[in-house]
C-alpha atoms as a PDB file:
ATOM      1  CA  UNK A   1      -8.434  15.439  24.018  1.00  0.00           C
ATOM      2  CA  UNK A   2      -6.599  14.670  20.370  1.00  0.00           C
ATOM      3  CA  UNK A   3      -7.326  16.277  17.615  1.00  0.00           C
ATOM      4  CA  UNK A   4      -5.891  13.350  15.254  1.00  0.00           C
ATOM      5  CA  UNK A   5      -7.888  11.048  13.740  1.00  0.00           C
ATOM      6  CA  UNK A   6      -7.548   6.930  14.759  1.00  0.00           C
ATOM      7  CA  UNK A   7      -5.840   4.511  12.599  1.00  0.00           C
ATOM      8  CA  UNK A   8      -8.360   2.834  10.299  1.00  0.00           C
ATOM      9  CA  UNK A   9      -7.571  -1.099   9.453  1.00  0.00           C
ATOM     10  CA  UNK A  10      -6.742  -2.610   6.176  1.00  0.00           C
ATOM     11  CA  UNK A  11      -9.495  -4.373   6.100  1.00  0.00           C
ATOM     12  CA  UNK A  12     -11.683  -1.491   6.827  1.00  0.00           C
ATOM     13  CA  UNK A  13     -10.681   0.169   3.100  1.00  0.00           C
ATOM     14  CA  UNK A  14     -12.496   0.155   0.331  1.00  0.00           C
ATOM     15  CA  UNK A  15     -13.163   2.785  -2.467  1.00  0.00           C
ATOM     16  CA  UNK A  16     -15.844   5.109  -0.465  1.00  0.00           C
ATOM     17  CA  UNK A  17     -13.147   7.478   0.062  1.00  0.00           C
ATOM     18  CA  UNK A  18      -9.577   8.633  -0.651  1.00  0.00           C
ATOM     19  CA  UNK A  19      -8.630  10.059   3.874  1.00  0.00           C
ATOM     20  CA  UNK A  20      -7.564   6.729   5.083  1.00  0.00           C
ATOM     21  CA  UNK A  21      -4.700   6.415   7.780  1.00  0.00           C
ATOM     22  CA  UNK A  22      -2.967   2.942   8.280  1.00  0.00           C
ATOM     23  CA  UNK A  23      -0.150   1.940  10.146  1.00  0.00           C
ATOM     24  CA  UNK A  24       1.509  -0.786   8.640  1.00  0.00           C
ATOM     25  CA  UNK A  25       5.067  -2.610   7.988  1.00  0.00           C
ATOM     26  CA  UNK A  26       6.020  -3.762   4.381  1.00  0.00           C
ATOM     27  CA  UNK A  27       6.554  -7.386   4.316  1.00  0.00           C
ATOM     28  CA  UNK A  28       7.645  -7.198   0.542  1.00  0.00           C
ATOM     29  CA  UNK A  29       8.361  -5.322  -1.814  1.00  0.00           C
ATOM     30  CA  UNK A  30       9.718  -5.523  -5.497  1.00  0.00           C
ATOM     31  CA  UNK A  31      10.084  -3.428  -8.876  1.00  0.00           C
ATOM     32  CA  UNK A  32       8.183  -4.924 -12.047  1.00  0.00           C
ATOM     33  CA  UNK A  33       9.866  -3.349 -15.583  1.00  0.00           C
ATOM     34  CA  UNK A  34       7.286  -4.682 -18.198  1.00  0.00           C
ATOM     35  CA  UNK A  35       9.652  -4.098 -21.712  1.00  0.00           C
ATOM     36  CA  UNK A  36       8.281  -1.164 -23.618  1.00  0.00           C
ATOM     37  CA  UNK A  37       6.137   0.133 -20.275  1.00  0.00           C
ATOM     38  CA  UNK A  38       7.028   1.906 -17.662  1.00  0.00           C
ATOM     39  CA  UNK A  39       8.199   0.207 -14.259  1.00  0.00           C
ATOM     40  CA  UNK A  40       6.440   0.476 -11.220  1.00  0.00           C
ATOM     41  CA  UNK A  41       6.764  -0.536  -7.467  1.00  0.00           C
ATOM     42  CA  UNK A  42       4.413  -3.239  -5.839  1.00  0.00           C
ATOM     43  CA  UNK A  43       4.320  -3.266  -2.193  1.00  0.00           C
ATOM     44  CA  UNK A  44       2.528  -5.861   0.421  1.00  0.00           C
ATOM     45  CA  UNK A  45       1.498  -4.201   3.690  1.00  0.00           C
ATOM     46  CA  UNK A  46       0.557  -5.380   6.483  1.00  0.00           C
ATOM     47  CA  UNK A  47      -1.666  -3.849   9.407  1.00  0.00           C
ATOM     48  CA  UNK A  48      -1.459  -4.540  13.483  1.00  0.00           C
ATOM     49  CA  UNK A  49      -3.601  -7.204  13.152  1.00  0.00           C
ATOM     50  CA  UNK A  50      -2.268  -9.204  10.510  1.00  0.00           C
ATOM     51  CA  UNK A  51      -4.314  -8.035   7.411  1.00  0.00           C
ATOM     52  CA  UNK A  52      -2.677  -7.243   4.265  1.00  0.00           C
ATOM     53  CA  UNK A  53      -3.093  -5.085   0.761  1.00  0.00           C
ATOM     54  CA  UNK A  54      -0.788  -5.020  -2.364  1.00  0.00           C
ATOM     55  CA  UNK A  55       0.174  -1.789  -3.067  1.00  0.00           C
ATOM     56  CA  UNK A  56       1.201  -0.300  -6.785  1.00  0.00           C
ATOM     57  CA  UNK A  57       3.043   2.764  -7.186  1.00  0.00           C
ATOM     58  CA  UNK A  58       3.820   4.179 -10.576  1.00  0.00           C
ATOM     59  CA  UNK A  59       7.434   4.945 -11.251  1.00  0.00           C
ATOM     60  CA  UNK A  60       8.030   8.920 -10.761  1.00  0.00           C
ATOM     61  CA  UNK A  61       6.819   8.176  -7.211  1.00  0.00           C
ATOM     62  CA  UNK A  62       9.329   5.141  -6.769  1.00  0.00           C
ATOM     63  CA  UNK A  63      11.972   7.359  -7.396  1.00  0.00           C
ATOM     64  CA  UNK A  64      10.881   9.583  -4.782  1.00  0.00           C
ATOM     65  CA  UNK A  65      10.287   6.450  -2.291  1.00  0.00           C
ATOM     66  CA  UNK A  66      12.480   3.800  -2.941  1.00  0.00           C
ATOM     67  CA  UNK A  67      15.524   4.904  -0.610  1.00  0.00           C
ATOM     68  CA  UNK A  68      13.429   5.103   2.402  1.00  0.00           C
ATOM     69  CA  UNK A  69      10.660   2.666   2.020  1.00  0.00           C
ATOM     70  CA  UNK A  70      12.429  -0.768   2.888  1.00  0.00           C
ATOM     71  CA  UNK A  71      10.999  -4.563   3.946  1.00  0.00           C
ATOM     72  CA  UNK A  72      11.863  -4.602   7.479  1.00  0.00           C
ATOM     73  CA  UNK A  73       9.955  -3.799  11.346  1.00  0.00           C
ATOM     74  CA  UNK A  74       9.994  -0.175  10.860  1.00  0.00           C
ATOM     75  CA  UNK A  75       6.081   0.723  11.055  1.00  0.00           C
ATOM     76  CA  UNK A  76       5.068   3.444   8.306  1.00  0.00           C
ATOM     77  CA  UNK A  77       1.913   5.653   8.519  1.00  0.00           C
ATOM     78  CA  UNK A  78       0.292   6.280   5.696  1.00  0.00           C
ATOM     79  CA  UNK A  79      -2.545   8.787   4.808  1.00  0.00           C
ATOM     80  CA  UNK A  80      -4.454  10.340   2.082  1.00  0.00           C
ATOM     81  CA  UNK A  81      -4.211   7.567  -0.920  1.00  0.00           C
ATOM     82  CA  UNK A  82      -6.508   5.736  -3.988  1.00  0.00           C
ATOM     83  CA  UNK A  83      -7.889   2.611  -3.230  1.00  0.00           C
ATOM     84  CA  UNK A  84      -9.143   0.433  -6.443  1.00  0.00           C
ATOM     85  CA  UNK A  85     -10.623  -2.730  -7.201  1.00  0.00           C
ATOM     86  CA  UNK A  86      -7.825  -5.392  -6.802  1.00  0.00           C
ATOM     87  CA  UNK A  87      -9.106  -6.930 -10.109  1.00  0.00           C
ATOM     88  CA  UNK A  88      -5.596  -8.019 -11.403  1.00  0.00           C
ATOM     89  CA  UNK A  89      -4.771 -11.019 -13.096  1.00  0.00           C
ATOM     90  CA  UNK A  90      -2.236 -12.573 -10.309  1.00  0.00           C
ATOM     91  CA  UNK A  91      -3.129 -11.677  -6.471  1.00  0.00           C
ATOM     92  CA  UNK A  92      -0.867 -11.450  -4.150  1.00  0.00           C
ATOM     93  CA  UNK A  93      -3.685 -10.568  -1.412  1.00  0.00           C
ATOM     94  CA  UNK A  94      -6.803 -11.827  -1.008  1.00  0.00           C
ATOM     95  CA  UNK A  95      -8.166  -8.252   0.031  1.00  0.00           C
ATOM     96  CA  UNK A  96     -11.043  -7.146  -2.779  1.00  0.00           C
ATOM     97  CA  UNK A  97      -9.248  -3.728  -3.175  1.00  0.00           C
ATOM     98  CA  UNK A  98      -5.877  -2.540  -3.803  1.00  0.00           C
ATOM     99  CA  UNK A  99      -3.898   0.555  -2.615  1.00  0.00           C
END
């Protein structure tokens, strides 16, 4: 018996909750410095079966990120994050919401 809970899919989230855990690989990633904002990180993730999410993380938790999260086959699990309405003005996934 396992006491862990099973990987939920990308395409499976939504904005019901905040516990989701996802295995995925980062297919890209990149750092956007607006002038006069703040920078942030902006992620695309990818699931086992192909599905992806954009990702934006604001920039005190790049800093505490960057060196370890990197675009390559390594798979990352990640738990226990906000999930929004992916109602920006450029998509870079067609998923409806946004980590």
């Amino acid at each position: 018996m396992s006491l862990s809970r099973p990987f939920d899919f990308i395409k499976d989230l939504n904005d019901s909750k905040h516990i989701w855990k996802i295995a995925v690989r980062i297919t890209q990633i990149w750092y956007v410095q607006i002038p006069l904002k703040p920078g942030h990180l902006e992620m695309i993730l990818m699931d086992s079966k192909g599905d992806k999410i954009q990702v934006s993380d604001r920039k005190d938790e790049f800093n505490q990120w960057s060196q370890c999260l990197l675009e390559n086959n390594n798979t990352y699990v990640m738990h226990i994050f906000n999930i929004m309405r992916n109602d920006l003005q450029y998509k870079v996934c067609d998923h409806v919401y946004r980590m």
